[in-house]
PDB file of N, CA and C in Angstrom:
ATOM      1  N   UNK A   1       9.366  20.555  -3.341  1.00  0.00           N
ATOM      2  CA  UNK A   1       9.920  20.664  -4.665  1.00  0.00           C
ATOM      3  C   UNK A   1       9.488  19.447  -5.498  1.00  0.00           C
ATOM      4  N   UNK A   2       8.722  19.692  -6.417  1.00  0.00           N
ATOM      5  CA  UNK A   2       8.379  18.938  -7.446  1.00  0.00           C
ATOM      6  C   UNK A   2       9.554  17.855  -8.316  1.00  0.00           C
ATOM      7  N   UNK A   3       9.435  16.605  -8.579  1.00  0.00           N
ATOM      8  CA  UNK A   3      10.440  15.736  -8.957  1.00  0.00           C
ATOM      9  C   UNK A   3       9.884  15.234 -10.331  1.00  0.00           C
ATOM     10  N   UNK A   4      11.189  15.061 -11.084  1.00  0.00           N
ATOM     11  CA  UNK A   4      10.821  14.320 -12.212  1.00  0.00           C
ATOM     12  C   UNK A   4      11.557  12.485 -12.173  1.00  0.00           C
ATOM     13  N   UNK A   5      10.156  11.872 -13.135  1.00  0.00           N
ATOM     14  CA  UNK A   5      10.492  10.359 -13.093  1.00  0.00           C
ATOM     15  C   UNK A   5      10.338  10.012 -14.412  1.00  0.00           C
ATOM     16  N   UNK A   6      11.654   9.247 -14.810  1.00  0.00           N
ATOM     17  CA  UNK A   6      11.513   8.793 -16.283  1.00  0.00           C
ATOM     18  C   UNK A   6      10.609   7.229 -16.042  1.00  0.00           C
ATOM     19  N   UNK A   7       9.485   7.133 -17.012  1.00  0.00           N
ATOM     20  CA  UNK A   7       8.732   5.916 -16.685  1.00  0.00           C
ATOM     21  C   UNK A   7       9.268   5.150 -18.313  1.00  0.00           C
ATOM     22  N   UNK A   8       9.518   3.854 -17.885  1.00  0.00           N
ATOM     23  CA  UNK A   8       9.481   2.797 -19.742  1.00  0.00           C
ATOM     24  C   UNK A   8       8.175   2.348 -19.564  1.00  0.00           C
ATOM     25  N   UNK A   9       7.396   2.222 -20.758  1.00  0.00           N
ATOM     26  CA  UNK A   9       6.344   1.656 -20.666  1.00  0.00           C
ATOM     27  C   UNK A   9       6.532   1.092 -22.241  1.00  0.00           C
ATOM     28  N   UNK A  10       5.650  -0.002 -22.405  1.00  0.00           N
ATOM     29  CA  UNK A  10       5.437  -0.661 -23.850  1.00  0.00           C
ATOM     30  C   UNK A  10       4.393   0.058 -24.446  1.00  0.00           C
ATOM     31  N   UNK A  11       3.986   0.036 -25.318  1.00  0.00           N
ATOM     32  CA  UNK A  11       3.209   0.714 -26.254  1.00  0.00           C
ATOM     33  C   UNK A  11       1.911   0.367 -25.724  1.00  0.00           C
ATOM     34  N   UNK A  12       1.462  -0.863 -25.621  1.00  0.00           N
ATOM     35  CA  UNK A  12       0.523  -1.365 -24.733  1.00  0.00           C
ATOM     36  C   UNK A  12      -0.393  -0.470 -23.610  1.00  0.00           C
ATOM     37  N   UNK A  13       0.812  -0.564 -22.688  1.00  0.00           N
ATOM     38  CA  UNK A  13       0.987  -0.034 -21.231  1.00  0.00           C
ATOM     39  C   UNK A  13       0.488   1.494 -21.334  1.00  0.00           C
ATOM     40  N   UNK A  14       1.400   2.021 -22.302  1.00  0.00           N
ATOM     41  CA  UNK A  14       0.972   3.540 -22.467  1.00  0.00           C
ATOM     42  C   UNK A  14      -0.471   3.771 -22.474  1.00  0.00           C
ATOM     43  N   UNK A  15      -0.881   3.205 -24.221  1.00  0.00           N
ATOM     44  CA  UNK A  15      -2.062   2.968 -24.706  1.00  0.00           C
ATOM     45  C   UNK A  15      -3.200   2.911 -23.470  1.00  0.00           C
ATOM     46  N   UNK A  16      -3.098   1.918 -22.432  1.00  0.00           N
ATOM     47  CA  UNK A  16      -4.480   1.490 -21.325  1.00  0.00           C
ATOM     48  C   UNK A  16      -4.411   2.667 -20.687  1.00  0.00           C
ATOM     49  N   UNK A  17      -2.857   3.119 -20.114  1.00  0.00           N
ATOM     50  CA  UNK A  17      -2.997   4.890 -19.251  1.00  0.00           C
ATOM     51  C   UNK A  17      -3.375   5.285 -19.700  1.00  0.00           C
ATOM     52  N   UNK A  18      -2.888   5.839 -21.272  1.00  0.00           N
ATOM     53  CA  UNK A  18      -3.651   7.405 -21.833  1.00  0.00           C
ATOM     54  C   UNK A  18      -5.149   7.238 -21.982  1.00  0.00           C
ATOM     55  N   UNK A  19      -5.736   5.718 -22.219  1.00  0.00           N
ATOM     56  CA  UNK A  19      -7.224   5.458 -22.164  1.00  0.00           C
ATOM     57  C   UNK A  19      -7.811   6.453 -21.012  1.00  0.00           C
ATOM     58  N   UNK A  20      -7.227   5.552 -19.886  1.00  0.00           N
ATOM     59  CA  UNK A  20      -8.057   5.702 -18.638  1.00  0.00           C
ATOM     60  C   UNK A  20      -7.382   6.938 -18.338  1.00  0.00           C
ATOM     61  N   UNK A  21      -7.017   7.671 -18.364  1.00  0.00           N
ATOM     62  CA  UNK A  21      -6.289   9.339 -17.969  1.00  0.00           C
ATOM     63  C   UNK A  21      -7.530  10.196 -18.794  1.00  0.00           C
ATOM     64  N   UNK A  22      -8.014   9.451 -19.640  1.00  0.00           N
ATOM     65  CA  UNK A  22      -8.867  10.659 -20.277  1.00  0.00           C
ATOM     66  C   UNK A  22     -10.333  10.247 -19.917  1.00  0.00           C
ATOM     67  N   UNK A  23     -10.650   9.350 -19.088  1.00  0.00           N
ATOM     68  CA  UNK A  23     -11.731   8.504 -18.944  1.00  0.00           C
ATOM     69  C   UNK A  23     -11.726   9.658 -17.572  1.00  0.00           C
ATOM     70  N   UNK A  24     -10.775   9.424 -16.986  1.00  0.00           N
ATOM     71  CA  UNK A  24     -10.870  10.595 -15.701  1.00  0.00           C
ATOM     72  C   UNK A  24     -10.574  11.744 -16.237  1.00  0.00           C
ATOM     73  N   UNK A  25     -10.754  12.680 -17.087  1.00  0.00           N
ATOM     74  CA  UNK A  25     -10.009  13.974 -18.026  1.00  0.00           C
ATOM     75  C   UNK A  25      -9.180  14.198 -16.962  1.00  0.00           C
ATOM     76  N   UNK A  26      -7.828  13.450 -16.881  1.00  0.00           N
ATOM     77  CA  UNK A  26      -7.208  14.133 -16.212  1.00  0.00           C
ATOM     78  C   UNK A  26      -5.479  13.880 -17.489  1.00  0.00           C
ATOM     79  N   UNK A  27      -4.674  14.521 -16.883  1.00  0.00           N
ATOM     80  CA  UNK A  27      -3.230  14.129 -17.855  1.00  0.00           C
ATOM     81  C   UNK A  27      -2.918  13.006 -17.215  1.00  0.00           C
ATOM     82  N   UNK A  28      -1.669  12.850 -17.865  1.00  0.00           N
ATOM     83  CA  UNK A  28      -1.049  11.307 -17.585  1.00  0.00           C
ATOM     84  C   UNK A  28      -0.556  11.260 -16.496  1.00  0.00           C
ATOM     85  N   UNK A  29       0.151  12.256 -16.284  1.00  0.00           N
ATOM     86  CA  UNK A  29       0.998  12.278 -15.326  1.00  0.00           C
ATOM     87  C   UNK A  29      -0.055  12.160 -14.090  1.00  0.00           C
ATOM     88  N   UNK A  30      -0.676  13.514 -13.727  1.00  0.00           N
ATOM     89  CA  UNK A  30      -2.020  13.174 -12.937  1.00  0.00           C
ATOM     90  C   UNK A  30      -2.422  11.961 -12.296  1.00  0.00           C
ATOM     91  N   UNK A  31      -2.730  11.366 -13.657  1.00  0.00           N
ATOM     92  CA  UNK A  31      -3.532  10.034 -13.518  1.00  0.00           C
ATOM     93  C   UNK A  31      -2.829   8.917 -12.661  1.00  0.00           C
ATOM     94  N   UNK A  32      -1.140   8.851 -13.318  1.00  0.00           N
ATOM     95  CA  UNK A  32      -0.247   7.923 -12.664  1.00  0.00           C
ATOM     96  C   UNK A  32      -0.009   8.254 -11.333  1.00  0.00           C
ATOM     97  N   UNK A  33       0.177   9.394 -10.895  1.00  0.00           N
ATOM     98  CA  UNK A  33       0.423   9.633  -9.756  1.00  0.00           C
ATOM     99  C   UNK A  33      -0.776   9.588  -8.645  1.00  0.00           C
ATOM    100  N   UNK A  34      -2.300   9.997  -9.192  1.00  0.00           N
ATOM    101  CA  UNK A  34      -3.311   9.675  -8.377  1.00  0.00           C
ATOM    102  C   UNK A  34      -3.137   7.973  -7.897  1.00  0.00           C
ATOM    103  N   UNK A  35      -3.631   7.637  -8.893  1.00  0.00           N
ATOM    104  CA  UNK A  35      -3.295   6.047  -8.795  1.00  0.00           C
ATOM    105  C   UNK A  35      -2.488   5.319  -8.147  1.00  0.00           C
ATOM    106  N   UNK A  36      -1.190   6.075  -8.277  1.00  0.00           N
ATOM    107  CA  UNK A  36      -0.264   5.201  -7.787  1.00  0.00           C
ATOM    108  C   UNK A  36      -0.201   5.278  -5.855  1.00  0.00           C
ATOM    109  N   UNK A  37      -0.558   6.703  -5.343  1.00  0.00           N
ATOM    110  CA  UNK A  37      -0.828   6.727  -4.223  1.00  0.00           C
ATOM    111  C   UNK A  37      -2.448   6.023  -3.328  1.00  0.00           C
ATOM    112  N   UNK A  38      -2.921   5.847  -4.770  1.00  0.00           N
ATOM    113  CA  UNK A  38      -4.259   4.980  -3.916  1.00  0.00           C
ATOM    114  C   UNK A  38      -3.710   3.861  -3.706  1.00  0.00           C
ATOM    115  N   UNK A  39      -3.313   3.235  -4.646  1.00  0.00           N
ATOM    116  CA  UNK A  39      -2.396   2.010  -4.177  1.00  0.00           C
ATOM    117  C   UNK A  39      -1.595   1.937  -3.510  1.00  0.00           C
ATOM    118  N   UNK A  40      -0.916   2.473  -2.896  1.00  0.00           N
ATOM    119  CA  UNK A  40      -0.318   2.698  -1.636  1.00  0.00           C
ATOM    120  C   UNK A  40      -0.976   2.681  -0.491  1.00  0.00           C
ATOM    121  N   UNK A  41      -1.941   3.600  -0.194  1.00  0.00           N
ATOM    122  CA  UNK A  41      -2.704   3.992   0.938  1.00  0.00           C
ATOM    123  C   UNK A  41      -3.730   2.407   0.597  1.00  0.00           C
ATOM    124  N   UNK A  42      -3.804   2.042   0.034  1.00  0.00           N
ATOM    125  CA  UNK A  42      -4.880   0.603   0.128  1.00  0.00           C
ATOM    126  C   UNK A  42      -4.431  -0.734   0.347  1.00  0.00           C
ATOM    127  N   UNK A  43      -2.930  -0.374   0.037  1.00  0.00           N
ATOM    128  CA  UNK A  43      -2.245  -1.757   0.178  1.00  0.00           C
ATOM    129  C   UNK A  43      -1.494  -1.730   1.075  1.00  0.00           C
ATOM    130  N   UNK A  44      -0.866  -0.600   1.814  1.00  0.00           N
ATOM    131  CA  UNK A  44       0.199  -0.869   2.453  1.00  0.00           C
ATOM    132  C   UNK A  44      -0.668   0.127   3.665  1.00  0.00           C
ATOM    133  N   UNK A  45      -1.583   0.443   4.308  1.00  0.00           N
ATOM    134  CA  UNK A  45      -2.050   1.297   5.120  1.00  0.00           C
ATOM    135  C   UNK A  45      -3.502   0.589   6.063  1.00  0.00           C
ATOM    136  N   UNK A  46      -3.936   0.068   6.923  1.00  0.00           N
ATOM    137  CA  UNK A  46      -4.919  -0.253   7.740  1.00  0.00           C
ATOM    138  C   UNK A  46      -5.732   0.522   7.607  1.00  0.00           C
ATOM    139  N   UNK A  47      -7.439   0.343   7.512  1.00  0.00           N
ATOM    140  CA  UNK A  47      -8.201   0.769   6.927  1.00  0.00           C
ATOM    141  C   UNK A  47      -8.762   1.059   8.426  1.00  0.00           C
ATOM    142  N   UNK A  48      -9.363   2.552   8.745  1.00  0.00           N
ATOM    143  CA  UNK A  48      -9.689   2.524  10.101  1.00  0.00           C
ATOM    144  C   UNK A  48     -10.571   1.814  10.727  1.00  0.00           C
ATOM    145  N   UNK A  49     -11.459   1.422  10.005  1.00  0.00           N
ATOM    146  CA  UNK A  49     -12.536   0.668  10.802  1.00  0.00           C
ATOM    147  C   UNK A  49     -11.657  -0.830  10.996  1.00  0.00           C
ATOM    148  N   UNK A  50     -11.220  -1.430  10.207  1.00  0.00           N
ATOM    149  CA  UNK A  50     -10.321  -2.491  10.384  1.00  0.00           C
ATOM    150  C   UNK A  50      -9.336  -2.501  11.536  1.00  0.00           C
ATOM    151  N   UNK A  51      -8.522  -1.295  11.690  1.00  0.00           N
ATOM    152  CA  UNK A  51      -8.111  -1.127  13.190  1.00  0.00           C
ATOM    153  C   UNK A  51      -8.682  -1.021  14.108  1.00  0.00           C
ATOM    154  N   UNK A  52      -9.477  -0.560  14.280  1.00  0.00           N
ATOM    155  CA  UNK A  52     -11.150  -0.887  15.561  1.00  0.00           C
ATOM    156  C   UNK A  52     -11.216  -2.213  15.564  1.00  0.00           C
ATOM    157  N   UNK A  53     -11.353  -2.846  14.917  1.00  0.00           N
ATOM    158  CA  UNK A  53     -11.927  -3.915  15.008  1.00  0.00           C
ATOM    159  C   UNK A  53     -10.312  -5.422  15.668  1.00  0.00           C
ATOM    160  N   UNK A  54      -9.006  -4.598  15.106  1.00  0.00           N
ATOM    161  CA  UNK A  54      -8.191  -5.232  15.347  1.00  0.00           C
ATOM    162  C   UNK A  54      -8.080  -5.175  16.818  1.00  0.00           C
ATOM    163  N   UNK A  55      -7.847  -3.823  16.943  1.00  0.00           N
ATOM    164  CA  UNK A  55      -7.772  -2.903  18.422  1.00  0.00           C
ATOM    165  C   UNK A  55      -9.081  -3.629  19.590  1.00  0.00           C
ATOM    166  N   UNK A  56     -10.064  -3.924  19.296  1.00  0.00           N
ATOM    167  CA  UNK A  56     -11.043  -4.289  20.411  1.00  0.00           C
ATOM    168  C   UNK A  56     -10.970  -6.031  20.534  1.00  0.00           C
ATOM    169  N   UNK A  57      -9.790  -6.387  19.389  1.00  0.00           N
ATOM    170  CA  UNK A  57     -10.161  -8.248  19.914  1.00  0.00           C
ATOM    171  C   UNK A  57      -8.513  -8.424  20.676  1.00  0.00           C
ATOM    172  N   UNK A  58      -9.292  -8.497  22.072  1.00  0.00           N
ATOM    173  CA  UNK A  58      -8.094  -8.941  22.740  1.00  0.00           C
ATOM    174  C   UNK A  58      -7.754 -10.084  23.252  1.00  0.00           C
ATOM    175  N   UNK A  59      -8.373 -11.353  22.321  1.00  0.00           N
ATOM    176  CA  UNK A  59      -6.984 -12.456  22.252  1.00  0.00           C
ATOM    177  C   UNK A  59      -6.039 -12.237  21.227  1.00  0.00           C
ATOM    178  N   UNK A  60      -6.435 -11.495  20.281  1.00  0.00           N
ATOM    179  CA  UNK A  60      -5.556 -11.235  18.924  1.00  0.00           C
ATOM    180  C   UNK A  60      -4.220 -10.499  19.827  1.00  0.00           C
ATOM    181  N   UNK A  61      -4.614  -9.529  20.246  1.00  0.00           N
ATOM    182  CA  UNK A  61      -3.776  -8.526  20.973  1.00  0.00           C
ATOM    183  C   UNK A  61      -3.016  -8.909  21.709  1.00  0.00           C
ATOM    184  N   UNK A  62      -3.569 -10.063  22.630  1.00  0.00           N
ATOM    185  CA  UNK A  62      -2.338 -10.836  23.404  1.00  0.00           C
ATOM    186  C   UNK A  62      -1.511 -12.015  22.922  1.00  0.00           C
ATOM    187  N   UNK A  63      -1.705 -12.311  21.668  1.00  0.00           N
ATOM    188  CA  UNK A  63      -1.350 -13.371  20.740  1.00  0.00           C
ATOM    189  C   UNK A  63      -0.112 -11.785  19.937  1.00  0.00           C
ATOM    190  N   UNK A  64      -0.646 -11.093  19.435  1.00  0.00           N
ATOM    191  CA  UNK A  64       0.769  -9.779  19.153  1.00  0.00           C
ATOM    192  C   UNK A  64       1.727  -9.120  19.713  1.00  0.00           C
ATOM    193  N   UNK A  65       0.760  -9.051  21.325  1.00  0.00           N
ATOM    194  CA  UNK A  65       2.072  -8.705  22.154  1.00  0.00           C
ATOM    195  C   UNK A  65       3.183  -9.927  22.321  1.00  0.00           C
ATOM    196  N   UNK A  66       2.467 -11.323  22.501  1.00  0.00           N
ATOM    197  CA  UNK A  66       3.509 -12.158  22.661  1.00  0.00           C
ATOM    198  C   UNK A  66       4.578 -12.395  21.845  1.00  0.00           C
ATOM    199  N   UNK A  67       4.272 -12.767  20.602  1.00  0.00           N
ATOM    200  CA  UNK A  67       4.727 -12.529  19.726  1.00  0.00           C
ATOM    201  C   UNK A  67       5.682 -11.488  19.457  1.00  0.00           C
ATOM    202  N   UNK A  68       5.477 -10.391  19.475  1.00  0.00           N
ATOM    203  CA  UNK A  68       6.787  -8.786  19.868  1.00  0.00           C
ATOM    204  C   UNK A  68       7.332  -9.294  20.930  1.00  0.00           C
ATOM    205  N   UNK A  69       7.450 -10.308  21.681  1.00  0.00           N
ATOM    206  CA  UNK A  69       8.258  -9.765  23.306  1.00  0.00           C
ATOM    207  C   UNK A  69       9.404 -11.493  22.874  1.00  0.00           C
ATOM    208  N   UNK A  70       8.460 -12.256  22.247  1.00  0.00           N
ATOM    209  CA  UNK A  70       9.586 -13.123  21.497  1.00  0.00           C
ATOM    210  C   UNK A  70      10.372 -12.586  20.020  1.00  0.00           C
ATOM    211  N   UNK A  71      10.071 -12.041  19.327  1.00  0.00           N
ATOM    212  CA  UNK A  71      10.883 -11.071  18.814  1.00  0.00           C
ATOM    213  C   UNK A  71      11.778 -10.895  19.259  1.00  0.00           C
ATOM    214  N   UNK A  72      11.279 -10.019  20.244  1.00  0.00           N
ATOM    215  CA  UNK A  72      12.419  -8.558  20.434  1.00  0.00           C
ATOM    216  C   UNK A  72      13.511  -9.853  21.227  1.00  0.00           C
ATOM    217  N   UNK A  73      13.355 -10.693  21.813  1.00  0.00           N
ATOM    218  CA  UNK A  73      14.299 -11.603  22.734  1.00  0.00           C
ATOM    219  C   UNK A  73      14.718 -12.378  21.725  1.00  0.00           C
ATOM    220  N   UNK A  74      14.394 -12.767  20.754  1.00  0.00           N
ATOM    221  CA  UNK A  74      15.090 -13.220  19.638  1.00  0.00           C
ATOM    222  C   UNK A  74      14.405 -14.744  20.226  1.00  0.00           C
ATOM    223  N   UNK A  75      13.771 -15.053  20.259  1.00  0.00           N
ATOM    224  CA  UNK A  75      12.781 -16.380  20.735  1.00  0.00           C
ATOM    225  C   UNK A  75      12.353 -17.209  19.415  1.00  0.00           C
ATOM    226  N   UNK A  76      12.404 -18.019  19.074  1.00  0.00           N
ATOM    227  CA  UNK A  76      11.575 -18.795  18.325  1.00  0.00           C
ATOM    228  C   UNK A  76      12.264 -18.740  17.298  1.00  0.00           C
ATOM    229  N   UNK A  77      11.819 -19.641  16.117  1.00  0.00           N
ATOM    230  CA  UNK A  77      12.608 -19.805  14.779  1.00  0.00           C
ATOM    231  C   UNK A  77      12.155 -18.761  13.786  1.00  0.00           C
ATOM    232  N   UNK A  78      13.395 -18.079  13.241  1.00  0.00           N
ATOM    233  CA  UNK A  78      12.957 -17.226  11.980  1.00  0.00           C
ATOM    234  C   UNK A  78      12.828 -17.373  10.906  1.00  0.00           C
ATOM    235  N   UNK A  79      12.096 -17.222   9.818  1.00  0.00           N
ATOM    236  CA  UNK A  79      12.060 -17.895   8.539  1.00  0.00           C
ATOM    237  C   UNK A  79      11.930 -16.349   7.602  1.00  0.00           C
ATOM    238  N   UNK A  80      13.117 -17.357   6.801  1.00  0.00           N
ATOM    239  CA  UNK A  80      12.943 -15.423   5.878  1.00  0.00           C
ATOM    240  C   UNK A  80      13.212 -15.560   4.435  1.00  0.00           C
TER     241      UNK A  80
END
């Protein structure tokens, strides 16, 4: 089911979307929502070859497991 989102934007703000929304002929809405999920998937998501590469260095790996097993035991100082 499709959702609606009230967005504030400054006149500005609008102005650079509706630019670039038509630069891609796409609508606004479109545009914000393409966008906003690339930025997601690019910022908050491991890029696969980057996980290969995390995945095959195993001092890293044993430097993460350690790390999780002091975690989870509540080991070491937390800073937050």
């Amino acid at each position: 089911m499709n959702k609606v989102v009230t967005l504030r934007l400054t006149e500005d703000e609008y102005n650079k979307i509706l630019l670039a929304s038509r630069i891609d002929h796409r609508p606004i809405s479109s545009f914000i929502t393409i966008s906003t999920l690339k930025q997601i998937e690019e910022s908050y998501y491991v890029d696969p070859i980057e996980m290969a590469e995390i995945r095959s260095n195993k001092k890293l790996n044993k430097k993460l497991k350690a790390g999780y097993q002091d975690a989870k035991a509540m080991r070491g100082k937390f800073v937050g």
